[in-house]
Protein backbone atom coordinates (compact mmCIF):
# COMPACT_ATOMS: atom_id res chain seq x y z
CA UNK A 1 15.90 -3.80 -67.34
CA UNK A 2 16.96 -0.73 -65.15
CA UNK A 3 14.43 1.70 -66.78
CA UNK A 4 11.78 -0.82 -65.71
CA UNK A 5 12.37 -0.94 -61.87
CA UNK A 6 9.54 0.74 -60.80
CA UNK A 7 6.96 -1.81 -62.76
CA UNK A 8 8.92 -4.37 -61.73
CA UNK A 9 9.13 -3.68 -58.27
CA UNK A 10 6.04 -6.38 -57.66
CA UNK A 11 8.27 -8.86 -58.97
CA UNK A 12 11.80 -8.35 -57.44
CA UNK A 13 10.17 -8.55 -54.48
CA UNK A 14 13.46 -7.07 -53.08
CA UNK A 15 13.07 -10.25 -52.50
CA UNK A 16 15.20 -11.79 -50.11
CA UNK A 17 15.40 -8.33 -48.49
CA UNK A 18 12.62 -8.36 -46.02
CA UNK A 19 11.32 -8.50 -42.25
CA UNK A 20 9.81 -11.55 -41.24
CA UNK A 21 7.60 -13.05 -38.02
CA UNK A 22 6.67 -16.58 -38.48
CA UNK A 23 2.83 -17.35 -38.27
CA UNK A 24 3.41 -19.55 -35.03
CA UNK A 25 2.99 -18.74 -31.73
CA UNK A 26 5.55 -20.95 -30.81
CA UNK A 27 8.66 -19.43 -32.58
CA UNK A 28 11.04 -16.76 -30.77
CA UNK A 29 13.45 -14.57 -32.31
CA UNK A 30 17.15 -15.43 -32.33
CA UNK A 31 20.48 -13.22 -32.33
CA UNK A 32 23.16 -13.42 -35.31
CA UNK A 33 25.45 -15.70 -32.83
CA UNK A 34 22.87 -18.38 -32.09
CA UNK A 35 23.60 -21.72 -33.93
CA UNK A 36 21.16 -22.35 -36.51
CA UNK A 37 19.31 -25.43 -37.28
CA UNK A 38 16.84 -26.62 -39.76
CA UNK A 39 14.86 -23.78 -41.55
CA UNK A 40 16.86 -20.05 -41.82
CA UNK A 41 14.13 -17.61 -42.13
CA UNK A 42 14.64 -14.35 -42.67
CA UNK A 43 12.10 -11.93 -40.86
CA UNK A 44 13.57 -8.37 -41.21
CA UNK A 45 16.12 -6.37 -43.07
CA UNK A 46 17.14 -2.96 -42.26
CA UNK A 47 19.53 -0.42 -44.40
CA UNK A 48 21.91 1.90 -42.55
CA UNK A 49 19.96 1.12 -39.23
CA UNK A 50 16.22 1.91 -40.62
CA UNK A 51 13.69 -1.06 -41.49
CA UNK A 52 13.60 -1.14 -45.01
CA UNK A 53 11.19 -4.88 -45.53
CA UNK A 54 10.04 -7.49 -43.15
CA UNK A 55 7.69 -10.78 -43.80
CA UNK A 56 5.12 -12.80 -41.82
CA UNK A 57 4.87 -16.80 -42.90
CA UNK A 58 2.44 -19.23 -43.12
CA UNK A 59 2.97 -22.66 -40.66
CA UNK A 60 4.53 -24.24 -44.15
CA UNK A 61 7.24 -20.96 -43.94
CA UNK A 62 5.98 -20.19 -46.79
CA UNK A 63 5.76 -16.52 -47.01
CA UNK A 64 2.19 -14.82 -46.04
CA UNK A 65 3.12 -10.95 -46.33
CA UNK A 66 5.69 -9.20 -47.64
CA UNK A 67 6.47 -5.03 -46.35
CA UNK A 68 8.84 -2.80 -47.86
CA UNK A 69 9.81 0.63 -46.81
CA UNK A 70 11.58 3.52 -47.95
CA UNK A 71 14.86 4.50 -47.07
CA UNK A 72 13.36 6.29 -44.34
CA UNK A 73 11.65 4.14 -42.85
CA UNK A 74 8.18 5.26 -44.31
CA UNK A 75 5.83 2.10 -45.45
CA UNK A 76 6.01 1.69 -49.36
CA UNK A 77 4.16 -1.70 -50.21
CA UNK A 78 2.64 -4.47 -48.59
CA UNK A 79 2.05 -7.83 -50.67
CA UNK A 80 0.13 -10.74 -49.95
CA UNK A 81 0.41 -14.22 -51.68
CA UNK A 82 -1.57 -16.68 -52.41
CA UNK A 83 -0.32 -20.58 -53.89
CA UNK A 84 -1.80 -23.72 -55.12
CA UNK A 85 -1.75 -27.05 -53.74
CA UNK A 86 1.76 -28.01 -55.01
CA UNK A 87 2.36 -25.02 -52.56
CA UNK A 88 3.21 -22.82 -56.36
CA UNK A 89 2.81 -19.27 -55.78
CA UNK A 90 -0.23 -18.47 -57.73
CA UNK A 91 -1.77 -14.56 -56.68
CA UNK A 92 -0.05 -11.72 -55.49
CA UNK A 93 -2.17 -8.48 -53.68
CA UNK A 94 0.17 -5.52 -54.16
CA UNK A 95 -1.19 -2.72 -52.19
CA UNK A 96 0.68 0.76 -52.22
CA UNK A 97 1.11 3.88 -49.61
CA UNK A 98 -0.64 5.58 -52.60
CA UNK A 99 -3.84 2.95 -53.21
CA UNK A 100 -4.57 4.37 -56.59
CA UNK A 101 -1.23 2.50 -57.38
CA UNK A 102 -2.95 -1.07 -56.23
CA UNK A 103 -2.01 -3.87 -58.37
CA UNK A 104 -1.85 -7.84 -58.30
CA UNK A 105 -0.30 -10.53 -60.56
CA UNK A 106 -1.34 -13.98 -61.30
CA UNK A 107 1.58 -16.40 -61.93
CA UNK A 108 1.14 -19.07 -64.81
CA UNK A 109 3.94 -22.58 -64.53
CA UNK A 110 4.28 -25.10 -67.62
CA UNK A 111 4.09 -28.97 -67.31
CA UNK A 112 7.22 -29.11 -65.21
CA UNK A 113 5.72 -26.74 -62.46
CA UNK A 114 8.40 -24.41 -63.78
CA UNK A 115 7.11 -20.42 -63.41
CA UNK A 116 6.50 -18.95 -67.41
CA UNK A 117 4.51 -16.17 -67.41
CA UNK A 118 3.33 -13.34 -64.81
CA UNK A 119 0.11 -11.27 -65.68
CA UNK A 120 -0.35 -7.95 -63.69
CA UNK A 121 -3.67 -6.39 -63.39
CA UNK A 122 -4.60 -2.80 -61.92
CA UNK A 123 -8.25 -2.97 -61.10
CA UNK A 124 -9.30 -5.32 -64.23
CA UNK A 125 -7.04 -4.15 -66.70
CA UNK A 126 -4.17 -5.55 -67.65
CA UNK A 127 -1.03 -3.33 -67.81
CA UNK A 128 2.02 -5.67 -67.54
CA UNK A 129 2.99 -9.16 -69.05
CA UNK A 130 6.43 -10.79 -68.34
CA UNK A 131 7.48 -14.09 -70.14
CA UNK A 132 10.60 -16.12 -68.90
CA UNK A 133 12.76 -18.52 -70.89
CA UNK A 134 15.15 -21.31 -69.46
CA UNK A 135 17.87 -23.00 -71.21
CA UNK A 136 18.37 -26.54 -71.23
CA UNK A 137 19.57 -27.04 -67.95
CA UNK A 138 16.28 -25.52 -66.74
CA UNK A 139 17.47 -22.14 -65.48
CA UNK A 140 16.09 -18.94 -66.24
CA UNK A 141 17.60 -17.46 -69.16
CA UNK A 142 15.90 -14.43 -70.23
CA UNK A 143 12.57 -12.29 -68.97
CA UNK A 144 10.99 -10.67 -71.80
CA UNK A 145 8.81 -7.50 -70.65
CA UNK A 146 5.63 -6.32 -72.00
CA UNK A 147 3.88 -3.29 -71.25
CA UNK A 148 1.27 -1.48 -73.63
CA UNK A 149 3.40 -1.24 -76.80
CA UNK A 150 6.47 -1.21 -75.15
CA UNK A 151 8.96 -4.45 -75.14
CA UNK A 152 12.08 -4.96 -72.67
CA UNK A 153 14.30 -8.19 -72.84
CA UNK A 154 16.95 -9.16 -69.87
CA UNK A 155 19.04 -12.21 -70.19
CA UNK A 156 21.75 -14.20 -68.05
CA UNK A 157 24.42 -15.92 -68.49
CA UNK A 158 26.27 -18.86 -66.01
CA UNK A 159 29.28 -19.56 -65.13
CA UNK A 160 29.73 -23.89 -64.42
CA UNK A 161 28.56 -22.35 -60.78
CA UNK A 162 25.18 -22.09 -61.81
CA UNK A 163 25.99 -17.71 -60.67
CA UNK A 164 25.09 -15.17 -63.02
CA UNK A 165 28.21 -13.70 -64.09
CA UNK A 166 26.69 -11.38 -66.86
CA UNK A 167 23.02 -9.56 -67.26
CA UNK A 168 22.37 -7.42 -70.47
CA UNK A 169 19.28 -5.96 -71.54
CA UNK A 170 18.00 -6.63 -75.59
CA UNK A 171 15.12 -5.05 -77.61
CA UNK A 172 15.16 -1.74 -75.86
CA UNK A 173 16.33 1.58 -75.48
CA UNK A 174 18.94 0.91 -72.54
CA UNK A 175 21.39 -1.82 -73.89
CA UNK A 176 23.31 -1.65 -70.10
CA UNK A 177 25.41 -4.62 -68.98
CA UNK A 178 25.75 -5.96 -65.34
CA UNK A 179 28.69 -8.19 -64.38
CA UNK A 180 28.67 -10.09 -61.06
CA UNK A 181 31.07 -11.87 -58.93
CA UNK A 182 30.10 -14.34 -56.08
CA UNK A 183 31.55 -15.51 -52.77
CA UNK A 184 31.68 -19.32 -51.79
CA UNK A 185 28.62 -18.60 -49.14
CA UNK A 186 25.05 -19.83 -49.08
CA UNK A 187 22.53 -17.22 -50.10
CA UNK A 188 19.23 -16.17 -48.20
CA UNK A 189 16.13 -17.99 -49.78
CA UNK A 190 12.38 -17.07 -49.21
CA UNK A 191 10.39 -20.18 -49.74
CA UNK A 192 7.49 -19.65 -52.01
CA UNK A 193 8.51 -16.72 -53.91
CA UNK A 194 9.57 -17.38 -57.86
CA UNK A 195 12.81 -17.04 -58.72
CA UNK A 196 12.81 -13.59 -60.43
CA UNK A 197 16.37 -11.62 -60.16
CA UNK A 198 19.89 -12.09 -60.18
CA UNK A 199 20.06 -12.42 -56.41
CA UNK A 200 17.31 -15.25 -56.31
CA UNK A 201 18.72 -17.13 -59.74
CA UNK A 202 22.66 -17.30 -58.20
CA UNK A 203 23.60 -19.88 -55.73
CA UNK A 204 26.00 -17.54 -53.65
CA UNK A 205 26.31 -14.08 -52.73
CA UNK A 206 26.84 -11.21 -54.79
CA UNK A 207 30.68 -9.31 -53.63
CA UNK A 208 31.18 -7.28 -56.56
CA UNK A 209 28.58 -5.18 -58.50
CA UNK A 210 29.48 -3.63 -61.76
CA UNK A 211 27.10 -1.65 -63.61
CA UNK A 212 28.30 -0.23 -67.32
CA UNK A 213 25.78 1.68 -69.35
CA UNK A 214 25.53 1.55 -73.30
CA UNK A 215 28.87 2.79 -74.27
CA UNK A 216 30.86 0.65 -71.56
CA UNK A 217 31.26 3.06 -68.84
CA UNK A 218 30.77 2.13 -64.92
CA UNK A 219 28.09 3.77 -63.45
CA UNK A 220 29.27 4.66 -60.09
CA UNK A 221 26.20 5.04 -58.04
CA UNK A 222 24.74 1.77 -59.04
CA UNK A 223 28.18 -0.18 -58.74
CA UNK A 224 29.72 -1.51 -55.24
CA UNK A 225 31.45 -3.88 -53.87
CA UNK A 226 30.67 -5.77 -51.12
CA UNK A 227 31.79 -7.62 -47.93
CA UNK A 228 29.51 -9.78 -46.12
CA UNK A 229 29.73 -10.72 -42.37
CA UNK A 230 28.24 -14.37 -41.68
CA UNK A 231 26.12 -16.28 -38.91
CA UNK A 232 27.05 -20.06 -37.44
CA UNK A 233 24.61 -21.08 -40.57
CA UNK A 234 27.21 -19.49 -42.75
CA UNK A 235 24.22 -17.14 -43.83
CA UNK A 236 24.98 -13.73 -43.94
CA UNK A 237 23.76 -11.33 -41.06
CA UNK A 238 25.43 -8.23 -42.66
CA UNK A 239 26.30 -6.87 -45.97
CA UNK A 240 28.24 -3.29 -46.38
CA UNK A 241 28.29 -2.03 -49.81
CA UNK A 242 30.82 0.49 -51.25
CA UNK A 243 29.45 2.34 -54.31
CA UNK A 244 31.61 3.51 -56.81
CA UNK A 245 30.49 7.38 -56.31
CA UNK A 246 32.12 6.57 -52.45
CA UNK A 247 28.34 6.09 -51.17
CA UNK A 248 28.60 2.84 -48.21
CA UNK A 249 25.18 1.51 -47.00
CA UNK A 250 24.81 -1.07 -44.36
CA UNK A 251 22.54 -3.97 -44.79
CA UNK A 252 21.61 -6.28 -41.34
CA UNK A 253 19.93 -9.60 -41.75
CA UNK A 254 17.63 -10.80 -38.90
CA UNK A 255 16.86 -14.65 -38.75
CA UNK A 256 14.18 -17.25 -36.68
């Protein structure tokens, strides 16, 4: 699915990567060495110093807005979302620095309220259909991509964890395999956003990165390891990623 990050950016939501303010009055920031209680909620994440994606909530925490920002700081997206009653997310708004770009996606769920399909519409045409399987213990399995004529598969595999150890792509033109290992450490969730990449599906977080293209070989500017720093909450307030190609970028976590 690498060839496919830019029309899946709407999706990944770099997800769990973003710069949040709560929609309460109420509710003060807090450093990395305050003990945390109840809700965790990320509000803003910033690479190698510079805000990269922050979020605003509803009162439920659910999120409201999403913001993400080039590596320079320069405003890239801002999403909006919209959910049911169950509190499901339902609509997202995806409005880009370039507005001829503007797209949203509706979000379809099956009998057990679990997420199936995602339609995405620019203007009223539809230009982008993903479809995700789960396997019998109800996680996701496999996203199957759709796009004019074009098809792209991704699937996962667990280990007794419930961690993706292995990602491979099927039915396209890339064939590249991702292998993953974990730390022991709670992850950073965003409540009300589907469960849509490796870092979402996994129950810890990810330490080691490898990325091997068709043939087998590492490709070392997509390939790190990683060593996290963690809050009270055991929730990690800094990540600090080697690359392969001797690139290091700094990742900082800020909570409510």
């Amino acid at each position: 699915m690498r060839n496919i990050n830019g029309l899946i950016a709407f999706c990944t939501l770099t997800l769990l990567i973003g710069s949040c303010k709560k929609d309460t009055e109420q509710v003060t920031p807090i450093n990395n060495n305050t003990v945390l209680t109840g809700d965790s909620i990320l509000y803003r994440i910033k690479k190698n110093s510079i805000l990269i994606s922050e979020y605003t909530y509803n009162a439920n925490h659910t999120v409201k807005t999403a913001k993400s920002y080039t590596d320079s700081g320069d405003l890239e997206l801002t999403s909006s979302f919209s959910y049911n009653t169950l509190g499901k997310l339902i609509k997202t708004n995806n409005e880009f620095s370039n507005t001829a770009n503007n797209t949203y996606d509706s979000y379809f769920y099956n009998t057990d309220n679990l997420l199936t399909s995602i339609q995405s519409y620019q203007g009223t045409q539809l230009v982008f259909s993903t479809l995700i399987d789960y396997d019998a213990s109800k996680r996701v399995s496999d996203f199957l991509f759709y796009s004019g004529c074009m098809y792209f598969g991704t699937n996962y595999i667990y280990n007794n964890t419930n961690n993706i150890v292995k990602e491979y792509d099927s039915d396209d033109l890339v064939k590249d395999t991702t292998y993953y290992t974990y730390d022991n450490k709670k992850t950073i969730r965003i409540k009300g956003t589907p469960k849509l990449d490796v870092y979402s599906l996994s129950v810890n977080n990810i330490i080691q990165y490898i990325h091997k293209d068709i043939d087998g070989n590492i490709k070392p500017s997509d390939s790190y390891n990683a060593v996290f720093e963690y809050n009270s909450n055991n929730l990690p307030h800094k990540e600090t990623r080697t690359y392969y190609d001797g690139t290091v970028s700094i990742y900082e976590y800020e909570f409510y």
